[in-house]
PDB file of N, CA and C in Angstrom:
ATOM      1  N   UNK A   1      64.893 118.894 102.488  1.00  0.00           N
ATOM      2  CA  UNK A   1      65.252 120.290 102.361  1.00  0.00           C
ATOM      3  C   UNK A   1      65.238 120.974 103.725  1.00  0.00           C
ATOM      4  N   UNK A   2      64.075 120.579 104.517  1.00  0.00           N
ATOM      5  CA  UNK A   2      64.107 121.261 105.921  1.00  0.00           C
ATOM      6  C   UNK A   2      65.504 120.606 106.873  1.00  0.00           C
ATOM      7  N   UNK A   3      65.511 119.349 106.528  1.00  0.00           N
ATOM      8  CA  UNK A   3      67.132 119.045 107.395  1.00  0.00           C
ATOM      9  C   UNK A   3      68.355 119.789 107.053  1.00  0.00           C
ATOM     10  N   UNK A   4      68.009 120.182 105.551  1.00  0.00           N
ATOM     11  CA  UNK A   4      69.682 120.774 104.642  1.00  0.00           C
ATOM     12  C   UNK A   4      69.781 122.364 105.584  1.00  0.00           C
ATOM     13  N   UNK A   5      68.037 123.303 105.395  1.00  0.00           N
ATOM     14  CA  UNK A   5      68.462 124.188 106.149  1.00  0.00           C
ATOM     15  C   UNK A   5      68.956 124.102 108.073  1.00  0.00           C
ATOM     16  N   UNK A   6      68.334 123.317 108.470  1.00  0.00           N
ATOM     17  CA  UNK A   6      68.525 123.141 109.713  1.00  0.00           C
ATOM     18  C   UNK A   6      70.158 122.797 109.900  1.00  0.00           C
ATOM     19  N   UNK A   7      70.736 122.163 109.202  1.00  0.00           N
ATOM     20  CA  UNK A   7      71.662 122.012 109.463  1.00  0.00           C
ATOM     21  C   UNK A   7      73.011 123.326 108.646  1.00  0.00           C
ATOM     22  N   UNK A   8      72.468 123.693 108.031  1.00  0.00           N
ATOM     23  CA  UNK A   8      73.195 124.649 107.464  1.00  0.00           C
ATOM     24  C   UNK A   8      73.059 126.014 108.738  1.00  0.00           C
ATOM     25  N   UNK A   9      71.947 126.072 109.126  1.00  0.00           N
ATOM     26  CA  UNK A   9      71.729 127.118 109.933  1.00  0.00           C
ATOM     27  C   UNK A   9      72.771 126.841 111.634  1.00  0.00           C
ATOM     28  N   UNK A  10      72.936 125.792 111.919  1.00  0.00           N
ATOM     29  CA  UNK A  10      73.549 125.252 113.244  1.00  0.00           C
ATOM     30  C   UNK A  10      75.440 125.567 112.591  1.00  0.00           C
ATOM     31  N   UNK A  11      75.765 125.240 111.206  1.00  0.00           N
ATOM     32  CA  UNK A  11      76.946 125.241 110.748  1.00  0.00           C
ATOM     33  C   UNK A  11      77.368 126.622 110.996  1.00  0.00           C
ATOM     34  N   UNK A  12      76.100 127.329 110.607  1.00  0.00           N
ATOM     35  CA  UNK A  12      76.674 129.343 110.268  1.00  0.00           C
ATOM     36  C   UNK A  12      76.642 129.643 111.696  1.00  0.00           C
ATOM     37  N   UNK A  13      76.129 129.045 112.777  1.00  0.00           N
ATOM     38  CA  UNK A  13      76.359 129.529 114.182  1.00  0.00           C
ATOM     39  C   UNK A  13      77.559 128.662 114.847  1.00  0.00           C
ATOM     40  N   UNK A  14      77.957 128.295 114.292  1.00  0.00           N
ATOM     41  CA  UNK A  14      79.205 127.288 115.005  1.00  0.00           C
ATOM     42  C   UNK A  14      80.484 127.939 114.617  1.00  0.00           C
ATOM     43  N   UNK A  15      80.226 128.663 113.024  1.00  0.00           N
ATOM     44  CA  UNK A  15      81.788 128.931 112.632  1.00  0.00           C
ATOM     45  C   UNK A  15      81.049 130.497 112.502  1.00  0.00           C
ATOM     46  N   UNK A  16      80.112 131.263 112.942  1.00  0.00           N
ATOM     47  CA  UNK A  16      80.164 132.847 113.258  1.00  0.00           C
ATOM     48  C   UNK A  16      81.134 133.260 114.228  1.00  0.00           C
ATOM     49  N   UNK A  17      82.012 134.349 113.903  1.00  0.00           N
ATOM     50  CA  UNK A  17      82.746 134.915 114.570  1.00  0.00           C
ATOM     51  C   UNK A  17      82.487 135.065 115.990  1.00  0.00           C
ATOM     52  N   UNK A  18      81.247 135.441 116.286  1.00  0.00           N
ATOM     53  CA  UNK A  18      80.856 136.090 117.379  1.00  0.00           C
ATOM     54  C   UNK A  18      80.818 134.733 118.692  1.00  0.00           C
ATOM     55  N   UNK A  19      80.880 133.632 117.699  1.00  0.00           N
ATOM     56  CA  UNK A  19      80.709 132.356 118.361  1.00  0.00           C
ATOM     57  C   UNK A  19      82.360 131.505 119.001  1.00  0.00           C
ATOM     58  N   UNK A  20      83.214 132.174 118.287  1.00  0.00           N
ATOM     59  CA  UNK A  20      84.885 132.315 118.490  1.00  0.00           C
ATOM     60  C   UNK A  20      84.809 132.731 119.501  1.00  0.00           C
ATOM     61  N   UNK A  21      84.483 134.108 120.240  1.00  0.00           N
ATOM     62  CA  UNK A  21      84.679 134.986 120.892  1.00  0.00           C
ATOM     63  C   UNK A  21      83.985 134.044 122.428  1.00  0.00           C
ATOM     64  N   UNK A  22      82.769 134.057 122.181  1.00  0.00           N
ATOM     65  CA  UNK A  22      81.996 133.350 122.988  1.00  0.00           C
ATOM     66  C   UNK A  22      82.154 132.402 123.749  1.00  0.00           C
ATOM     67  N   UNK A  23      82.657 131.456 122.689  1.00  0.00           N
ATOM     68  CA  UNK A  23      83.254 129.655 122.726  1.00  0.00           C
ATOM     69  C   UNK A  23      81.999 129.134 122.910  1.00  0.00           C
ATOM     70  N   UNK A  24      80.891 129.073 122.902  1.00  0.00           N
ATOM     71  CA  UNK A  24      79.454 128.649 123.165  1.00  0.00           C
ATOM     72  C   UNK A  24      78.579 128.829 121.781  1.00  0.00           C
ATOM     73  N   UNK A  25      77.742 128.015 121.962  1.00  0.00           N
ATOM     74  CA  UNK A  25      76.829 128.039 120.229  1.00  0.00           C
ATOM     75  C   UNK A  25      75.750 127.266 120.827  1.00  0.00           C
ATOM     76  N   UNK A  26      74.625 126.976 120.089  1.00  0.00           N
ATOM     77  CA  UNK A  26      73.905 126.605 120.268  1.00  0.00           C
ATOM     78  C   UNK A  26      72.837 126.094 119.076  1.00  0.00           C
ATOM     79  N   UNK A  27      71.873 124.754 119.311  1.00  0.00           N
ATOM     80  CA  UNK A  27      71.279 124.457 118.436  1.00  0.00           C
ATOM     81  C   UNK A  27      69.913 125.442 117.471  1.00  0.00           C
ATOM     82  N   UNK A  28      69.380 125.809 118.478  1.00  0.00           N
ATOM     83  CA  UNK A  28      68.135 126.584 118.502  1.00  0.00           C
ATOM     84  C   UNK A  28      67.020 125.570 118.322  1.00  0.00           C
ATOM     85  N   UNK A  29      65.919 125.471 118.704  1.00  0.00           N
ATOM     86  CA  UNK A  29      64.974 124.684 118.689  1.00  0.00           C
ATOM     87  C   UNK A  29      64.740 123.952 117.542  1.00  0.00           C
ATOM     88  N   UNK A  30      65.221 122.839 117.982  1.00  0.00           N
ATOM     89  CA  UNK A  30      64.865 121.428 116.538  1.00  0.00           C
ATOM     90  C   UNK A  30      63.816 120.773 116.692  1.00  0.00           C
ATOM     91  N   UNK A  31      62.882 119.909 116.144  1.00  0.00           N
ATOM     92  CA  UNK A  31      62.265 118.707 116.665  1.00  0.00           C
ATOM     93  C   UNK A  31      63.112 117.805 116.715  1.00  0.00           C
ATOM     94  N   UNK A  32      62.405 116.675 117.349  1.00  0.00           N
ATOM     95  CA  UNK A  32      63.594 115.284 117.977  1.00  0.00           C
ATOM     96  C   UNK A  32      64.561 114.629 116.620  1.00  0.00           C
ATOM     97  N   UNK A  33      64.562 114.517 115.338  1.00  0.00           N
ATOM     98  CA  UNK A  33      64.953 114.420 114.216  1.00  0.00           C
ATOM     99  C   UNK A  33      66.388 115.187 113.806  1.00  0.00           C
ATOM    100  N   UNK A  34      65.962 116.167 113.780  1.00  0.00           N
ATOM    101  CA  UNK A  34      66.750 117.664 113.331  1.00  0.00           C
ATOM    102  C   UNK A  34      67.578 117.762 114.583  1.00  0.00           C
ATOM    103  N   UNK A  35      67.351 117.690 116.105  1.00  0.00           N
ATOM    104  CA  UNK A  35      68.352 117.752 116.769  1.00  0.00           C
ATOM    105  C   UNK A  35      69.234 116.132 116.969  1.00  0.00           C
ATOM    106  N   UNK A  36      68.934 115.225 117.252  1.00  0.00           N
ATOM    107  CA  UNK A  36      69.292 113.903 116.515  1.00  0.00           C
ATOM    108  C   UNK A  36      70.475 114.377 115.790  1.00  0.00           C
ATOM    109  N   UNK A  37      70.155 114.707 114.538  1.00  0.00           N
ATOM    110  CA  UNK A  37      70.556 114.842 113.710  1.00  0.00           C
ATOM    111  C   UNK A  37      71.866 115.399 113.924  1.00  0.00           C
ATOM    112  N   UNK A  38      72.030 116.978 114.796  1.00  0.00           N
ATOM    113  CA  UNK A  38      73.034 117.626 115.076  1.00  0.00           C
ATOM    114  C   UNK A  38      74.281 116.901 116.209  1.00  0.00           C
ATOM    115  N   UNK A  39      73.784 115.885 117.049  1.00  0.00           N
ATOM    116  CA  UNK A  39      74.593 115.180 117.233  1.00  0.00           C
ATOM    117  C   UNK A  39      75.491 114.051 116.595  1.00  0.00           C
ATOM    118  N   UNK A  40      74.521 113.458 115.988  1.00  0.00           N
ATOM    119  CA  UNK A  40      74.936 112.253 115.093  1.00  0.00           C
ATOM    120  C   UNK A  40      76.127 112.526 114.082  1.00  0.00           C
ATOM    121  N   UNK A  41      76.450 113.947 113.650  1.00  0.00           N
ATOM    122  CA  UNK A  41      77.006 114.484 112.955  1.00  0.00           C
ATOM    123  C   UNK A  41      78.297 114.919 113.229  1.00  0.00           C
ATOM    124  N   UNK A  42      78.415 115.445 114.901  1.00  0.00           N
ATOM    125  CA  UNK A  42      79.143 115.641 115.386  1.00  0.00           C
ATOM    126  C   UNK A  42      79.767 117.720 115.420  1.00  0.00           C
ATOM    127  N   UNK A  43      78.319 118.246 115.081  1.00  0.00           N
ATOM    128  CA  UNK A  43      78.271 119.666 114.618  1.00  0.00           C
ATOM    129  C   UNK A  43      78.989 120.491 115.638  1.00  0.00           C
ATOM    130  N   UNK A  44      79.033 120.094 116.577  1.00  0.00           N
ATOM    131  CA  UNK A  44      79.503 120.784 117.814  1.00  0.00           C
ATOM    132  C   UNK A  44      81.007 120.786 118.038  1.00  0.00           C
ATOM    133  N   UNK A  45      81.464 120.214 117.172  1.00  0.00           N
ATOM    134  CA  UNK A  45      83.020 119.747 117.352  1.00  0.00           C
ATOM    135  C   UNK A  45      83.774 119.652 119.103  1.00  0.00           C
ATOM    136  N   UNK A  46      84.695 120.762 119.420  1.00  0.00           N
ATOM    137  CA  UNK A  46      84.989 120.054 120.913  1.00  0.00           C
ATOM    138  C   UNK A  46      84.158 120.428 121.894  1.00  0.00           C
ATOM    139  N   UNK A  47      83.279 121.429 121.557  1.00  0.00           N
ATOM    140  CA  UNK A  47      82.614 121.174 122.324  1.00  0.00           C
ATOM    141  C   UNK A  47      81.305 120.515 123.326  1.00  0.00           C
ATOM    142  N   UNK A  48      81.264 120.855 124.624  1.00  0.00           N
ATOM    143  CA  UNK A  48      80.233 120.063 125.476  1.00  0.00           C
ATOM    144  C   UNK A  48      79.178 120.364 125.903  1.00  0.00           C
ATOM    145  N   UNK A  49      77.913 119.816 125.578  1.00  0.00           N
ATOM    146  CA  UNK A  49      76.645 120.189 125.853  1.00  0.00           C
ATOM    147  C   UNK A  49      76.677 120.522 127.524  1.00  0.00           C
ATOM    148  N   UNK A  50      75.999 121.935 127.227  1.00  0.00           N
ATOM    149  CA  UNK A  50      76.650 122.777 128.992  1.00  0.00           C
ATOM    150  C   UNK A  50      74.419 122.765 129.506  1.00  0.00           C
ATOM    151  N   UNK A  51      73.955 122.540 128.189  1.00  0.00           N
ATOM    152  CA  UNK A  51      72.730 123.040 128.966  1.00  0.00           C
ATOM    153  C   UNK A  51      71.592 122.521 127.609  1.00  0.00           C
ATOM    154  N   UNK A  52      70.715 121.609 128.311  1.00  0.00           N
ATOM    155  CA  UNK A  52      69.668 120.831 127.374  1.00  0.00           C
ATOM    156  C   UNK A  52      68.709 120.793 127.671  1.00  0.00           C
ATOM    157  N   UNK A  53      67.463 120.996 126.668  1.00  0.00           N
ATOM    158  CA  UNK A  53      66.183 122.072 127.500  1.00  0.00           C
ATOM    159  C   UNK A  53      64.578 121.423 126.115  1.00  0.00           C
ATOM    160  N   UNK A  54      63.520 121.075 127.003  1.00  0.00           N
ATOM    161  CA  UNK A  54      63.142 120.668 125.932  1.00  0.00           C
ATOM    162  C   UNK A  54      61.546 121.617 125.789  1.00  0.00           C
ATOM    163  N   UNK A  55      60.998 122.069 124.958  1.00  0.00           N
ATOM    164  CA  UNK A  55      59.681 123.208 124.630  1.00  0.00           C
ATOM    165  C   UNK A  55      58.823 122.927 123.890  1.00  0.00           C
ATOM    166  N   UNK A  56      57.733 123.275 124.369  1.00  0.00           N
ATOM    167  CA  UNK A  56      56.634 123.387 123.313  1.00  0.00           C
ATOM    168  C   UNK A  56      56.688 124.788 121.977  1.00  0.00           C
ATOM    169  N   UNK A  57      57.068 124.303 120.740  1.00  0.00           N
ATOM    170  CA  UNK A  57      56.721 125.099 119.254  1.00  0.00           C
ATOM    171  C   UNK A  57      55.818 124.757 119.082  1.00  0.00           C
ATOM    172  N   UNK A  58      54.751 125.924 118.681  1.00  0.00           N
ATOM    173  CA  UNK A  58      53.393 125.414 117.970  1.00  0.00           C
ATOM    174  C   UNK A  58      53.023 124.190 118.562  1.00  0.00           C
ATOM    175  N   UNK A  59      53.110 123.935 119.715  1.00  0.00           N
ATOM    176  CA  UNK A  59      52.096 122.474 120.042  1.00  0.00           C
ATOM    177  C   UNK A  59      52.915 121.287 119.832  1.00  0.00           C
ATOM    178  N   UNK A  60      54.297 121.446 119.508  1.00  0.00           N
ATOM    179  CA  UNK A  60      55.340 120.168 119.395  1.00  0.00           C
ATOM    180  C   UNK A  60      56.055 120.170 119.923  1.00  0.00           C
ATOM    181  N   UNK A  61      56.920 119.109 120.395  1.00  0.00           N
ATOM    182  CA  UNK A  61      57.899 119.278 120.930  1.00  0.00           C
ATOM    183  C   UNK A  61      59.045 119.969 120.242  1.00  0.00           C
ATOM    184  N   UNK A  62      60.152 120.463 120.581  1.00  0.00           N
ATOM    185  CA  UNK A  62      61.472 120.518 120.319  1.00  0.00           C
ATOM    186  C   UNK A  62      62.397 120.817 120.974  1.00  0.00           C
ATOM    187  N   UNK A  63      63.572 120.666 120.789  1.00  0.00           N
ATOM    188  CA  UNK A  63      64.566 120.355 121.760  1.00  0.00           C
ATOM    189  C   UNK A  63      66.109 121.977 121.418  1.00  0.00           C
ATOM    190  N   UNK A  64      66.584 122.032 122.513  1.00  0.00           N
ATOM    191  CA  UNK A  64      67.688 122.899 121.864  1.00  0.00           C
ATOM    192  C   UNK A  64      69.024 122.223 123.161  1.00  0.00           C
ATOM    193  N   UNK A  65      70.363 122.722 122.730  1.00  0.00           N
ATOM    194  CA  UNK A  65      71.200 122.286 123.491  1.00  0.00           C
ATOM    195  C   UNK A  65      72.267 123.544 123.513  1.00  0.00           C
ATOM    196  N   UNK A  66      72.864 123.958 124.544  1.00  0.00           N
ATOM    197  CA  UNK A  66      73.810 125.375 123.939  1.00  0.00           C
ATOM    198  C   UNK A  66      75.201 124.230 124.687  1.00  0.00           C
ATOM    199  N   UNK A  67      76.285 124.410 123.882  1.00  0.00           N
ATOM    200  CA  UNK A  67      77.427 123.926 123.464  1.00  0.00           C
ATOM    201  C   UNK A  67      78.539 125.052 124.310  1.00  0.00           C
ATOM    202  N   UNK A  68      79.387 124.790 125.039  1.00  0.00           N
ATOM    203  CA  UNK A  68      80.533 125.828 125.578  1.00  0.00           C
ATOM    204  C   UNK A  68      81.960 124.648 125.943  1.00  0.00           C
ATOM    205  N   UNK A  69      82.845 125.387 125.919  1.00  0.00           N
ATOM    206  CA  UNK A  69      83.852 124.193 126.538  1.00  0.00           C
ATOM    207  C   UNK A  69      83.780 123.553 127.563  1.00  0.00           C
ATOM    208  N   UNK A  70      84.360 121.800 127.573  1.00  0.00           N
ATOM    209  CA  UNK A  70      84.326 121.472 128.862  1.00  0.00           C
ATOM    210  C   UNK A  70      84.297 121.978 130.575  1.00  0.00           C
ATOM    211  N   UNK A  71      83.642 121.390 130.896  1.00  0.00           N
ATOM    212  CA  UNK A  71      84.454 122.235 132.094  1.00  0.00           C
ATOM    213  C   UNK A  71      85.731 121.795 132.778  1.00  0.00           C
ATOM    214  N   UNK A  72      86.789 122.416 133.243  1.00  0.00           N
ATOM    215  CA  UNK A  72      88.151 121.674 133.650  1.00  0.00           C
ATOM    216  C   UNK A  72      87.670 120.453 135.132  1.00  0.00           C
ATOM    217  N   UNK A  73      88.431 119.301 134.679  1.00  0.00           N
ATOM    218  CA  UNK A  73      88.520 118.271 135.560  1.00  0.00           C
ATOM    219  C   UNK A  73      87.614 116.876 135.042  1.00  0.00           C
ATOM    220  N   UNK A  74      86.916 117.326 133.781  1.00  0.00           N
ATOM    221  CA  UNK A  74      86.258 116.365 132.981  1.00  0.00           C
ATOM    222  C   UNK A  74      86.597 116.302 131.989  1.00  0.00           C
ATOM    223  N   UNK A  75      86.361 114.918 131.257  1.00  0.00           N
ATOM    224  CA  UNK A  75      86.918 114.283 130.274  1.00  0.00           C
ATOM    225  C   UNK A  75      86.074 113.787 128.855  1.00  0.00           C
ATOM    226  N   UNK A  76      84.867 113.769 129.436  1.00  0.00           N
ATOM    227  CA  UNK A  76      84.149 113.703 128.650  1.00  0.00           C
ATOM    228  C   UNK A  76      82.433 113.331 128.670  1.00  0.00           C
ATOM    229  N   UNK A  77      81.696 113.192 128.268  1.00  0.00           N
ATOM    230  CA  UNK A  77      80.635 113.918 128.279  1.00  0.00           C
ATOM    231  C   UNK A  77      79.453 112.735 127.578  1.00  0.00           C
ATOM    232  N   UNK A  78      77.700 112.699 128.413  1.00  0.00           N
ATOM    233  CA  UNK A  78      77.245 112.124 127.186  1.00  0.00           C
ATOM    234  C   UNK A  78      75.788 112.673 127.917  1.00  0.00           C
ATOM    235  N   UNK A  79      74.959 112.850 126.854  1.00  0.00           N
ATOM    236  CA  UNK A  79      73.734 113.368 126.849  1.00  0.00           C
ATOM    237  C   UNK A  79      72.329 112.774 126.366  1.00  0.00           C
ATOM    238  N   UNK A  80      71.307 112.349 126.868  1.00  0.00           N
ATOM    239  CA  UNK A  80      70.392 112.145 126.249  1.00  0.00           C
ATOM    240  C   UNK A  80      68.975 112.747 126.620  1.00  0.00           C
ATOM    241  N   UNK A  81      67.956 112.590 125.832  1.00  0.00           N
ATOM    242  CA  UNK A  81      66.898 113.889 125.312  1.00  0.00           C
ATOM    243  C   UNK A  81      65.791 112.928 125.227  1.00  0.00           C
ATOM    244  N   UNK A  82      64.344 113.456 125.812  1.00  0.00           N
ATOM    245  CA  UNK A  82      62.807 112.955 125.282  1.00  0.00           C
ATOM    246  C   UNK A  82      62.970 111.840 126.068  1.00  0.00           C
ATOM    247  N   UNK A  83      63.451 111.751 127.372  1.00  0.00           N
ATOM    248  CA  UNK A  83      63.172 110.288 128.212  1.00  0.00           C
ATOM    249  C   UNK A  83      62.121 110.219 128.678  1.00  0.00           C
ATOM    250  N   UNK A  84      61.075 108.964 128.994  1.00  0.00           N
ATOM    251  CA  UNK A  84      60.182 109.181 130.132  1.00  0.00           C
ATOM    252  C   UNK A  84      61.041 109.210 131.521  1.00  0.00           C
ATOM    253  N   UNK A  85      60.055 109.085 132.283  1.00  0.00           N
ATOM    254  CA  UNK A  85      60.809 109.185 133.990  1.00  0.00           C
ATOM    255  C   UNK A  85      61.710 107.777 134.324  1.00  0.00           C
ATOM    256  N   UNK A  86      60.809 106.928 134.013  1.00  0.00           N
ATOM    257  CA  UNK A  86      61.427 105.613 133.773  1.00  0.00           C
ATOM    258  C   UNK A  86      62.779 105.656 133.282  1.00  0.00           C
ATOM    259  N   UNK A  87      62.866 105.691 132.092  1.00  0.00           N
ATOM    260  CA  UNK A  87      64.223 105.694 130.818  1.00  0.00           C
ATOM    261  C   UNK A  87      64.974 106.876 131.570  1.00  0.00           C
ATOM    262  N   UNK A  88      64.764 107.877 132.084  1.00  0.00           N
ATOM    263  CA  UNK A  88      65.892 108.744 132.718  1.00  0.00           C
ATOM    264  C   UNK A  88      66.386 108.192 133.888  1.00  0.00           C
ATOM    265  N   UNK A  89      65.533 107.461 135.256  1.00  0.00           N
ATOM    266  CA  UNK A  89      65.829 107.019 136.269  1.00  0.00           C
ATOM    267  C   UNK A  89      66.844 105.891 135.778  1.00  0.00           C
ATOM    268  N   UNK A  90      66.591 105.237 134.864  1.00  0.00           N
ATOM    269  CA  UNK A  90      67.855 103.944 134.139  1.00  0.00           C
ATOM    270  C   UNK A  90      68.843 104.634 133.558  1.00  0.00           C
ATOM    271  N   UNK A  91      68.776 105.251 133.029  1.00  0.00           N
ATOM    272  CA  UNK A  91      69.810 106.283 132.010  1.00  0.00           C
ATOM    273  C   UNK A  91      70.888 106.919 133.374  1.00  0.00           C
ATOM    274  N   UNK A  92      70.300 106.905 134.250  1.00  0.00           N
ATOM    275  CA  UNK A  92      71.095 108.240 135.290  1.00  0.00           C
ATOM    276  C   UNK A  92      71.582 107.159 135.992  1.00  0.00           C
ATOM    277  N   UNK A  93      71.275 106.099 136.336  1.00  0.00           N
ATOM    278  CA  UNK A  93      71.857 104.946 137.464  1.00  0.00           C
ATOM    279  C   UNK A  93      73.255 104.230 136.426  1.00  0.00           C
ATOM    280  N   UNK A  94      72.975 104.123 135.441  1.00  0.00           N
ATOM    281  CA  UNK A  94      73.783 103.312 134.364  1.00  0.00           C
ATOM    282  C   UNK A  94      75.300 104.527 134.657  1.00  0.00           C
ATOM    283  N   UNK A  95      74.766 105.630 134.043  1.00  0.00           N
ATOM    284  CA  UNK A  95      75.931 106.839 133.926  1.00  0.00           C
ATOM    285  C   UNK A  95      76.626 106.590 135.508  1.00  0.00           C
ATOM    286  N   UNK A  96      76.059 107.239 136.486  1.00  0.00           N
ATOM    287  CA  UNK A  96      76.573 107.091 138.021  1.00  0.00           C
ATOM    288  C   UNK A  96      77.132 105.880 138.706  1.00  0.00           C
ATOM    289  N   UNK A  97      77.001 104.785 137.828  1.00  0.00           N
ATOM    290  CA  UNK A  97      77.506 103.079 137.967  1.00  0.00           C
ATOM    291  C   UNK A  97      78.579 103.456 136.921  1.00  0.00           C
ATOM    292  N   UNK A  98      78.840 104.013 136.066  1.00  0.00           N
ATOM    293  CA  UNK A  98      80.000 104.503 135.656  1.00  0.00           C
ATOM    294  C   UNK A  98      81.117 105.531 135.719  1.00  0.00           C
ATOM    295  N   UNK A  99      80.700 106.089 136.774  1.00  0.00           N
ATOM    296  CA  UNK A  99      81.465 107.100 136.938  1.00  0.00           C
ATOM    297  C   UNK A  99      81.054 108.783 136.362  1.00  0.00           C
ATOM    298  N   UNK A 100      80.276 108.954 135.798  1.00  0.00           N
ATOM    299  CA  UNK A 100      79.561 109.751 135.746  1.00  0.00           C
ATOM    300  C   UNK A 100      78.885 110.632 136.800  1.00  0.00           C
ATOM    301  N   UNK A 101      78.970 112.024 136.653  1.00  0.00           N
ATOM    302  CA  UNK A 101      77.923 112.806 137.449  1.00  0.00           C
ATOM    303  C   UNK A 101      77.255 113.832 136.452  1.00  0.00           C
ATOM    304  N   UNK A 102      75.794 113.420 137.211  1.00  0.00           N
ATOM    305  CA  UNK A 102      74.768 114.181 136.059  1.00  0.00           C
ATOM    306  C   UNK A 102      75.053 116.153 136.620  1.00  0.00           C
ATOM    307  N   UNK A 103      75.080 116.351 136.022  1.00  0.00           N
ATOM    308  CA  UNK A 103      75.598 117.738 135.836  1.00  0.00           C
ATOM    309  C   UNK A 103      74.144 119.129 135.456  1.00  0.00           C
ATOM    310  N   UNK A 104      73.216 118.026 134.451  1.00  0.00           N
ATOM    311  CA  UNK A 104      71.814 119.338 134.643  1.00  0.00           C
ATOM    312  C   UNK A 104      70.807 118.043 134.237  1.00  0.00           C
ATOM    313  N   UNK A 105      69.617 118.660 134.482  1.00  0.00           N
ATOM    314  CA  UNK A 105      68.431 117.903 134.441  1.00  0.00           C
ATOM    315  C   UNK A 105      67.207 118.746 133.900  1.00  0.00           C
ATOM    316  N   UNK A 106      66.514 118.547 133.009  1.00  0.00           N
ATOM    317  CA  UNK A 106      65.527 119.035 132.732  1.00  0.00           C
ATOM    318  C   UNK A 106      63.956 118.047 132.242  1.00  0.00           C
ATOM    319  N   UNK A 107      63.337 118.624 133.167  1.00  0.00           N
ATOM    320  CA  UNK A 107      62.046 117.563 132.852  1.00  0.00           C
ATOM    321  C   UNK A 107      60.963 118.938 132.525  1.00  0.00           C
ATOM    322  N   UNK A 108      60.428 118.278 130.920  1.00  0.00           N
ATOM    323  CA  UNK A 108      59.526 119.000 130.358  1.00  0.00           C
ATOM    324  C   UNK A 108      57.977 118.081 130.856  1.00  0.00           C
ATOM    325  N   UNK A 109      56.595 118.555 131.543  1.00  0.00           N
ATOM    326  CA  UNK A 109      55.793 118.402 131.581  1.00  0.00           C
ATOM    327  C   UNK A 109      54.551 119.202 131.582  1.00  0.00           C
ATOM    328  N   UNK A 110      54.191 119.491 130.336  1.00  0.00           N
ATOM    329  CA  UNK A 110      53.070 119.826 129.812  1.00  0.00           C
ATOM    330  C   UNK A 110      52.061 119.639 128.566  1.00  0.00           C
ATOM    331  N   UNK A 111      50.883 120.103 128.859  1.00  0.00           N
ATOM    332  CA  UNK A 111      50.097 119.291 127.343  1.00  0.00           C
ATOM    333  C   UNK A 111      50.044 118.025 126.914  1.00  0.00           C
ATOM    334  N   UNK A 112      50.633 117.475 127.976  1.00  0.00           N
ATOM    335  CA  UNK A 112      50.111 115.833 127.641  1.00  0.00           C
ATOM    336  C   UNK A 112      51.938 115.708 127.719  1.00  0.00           C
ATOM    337  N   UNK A 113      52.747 116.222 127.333  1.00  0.00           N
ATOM    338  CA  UNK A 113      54.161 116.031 126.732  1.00  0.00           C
ATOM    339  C   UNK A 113      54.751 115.668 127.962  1.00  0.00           C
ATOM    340  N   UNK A 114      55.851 114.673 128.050  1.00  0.00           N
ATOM    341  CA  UNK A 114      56.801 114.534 128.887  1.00  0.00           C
ATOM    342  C   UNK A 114      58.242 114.169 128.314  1.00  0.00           C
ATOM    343  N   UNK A 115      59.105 114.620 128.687  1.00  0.00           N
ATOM    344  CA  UNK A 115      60.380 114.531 128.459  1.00  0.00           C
ATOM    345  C   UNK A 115      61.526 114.967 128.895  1.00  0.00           C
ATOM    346  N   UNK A 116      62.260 114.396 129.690  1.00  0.00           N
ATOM    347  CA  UNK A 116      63.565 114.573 130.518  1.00  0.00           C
ATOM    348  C   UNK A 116      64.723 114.182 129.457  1.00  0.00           C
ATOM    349  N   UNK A 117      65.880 115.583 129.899  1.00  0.00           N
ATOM    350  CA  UNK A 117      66.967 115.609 129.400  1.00  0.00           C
ATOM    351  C   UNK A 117      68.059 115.827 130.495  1.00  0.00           C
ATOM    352  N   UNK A 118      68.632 115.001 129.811  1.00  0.00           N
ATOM    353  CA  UNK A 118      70.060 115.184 130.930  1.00  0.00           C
ATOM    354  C   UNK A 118      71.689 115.334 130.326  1.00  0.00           C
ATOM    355  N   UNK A 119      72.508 115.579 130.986  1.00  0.00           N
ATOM    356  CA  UNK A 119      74.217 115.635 130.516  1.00  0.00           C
ATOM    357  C   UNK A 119      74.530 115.240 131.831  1.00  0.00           C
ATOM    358  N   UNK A 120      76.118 114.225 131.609  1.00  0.00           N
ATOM    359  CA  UNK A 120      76.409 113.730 132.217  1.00  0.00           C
ATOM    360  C   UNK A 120      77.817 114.043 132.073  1.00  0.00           C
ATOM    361  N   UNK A 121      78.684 114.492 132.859  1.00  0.00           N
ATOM    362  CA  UNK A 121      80.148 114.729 133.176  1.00  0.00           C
ATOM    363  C   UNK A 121      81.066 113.666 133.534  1.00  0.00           C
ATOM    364  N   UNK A 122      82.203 113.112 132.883  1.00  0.00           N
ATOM    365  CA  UNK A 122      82.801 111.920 133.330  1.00  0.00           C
ATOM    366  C   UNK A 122      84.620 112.821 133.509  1.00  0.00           C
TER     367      UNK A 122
END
């Protein structure tokens, strides 16, 4: 039931008017599951994760991503969330051995928590 609203709630901000106007939307803070989730699905339709950010709720993690159009001269796009330093330093060499440029970076460290997010521009 908590995934049905979570995902119902990401649907009513994707197709709100105000979000037409905008061209940008956004997840709002998921845990790693629930945002998972919003990719796997493909909720975002054309658009490209412009900015990925990860927070402490109540003492947990969760993650949000805000969505806007490509930017011109790229083609396409890939993102991943909750890396250690390790798994991002591999994650970012793999992308850049492909042609990729990492585009934002965010490393969450606090409360014991660590987790780097990144987007990558191709």
């Amino acid at each position: 039931m908590k995934r049905f609203f979570a995902t119902l709630a990401v649907v009513l901000a994707i197709l709100s008017p105000a979000t037409a106007h905008a061209q940008q939307t956004s997840t709002g803070w998921l845990p790693h599951h629930d945002y998972q989730y919003f990719f796997d699905e493909g909720f975002y339709g054309t658009l490209a994760p412009i900015h990925v950010e990860a927070g402490l709720v109540y003492g947990h993690v969760h993650f949000n991503a805000v969505f806007g159009p490509m930017p011109y001269g790229f083609s396409g796009w890939a993102t991943h969330h909750g890396m250690t330093d390790a798994a991002f330093a591999q994650r970012n060499q793999q992308y850049l051995s492909q042609g990729y440029t990492l585009v934002h970076h965010q490393r969450l460290n606090t409360d014991g928590h660590l987790a780097n997010q990144g987007i990558w521009y191709r």
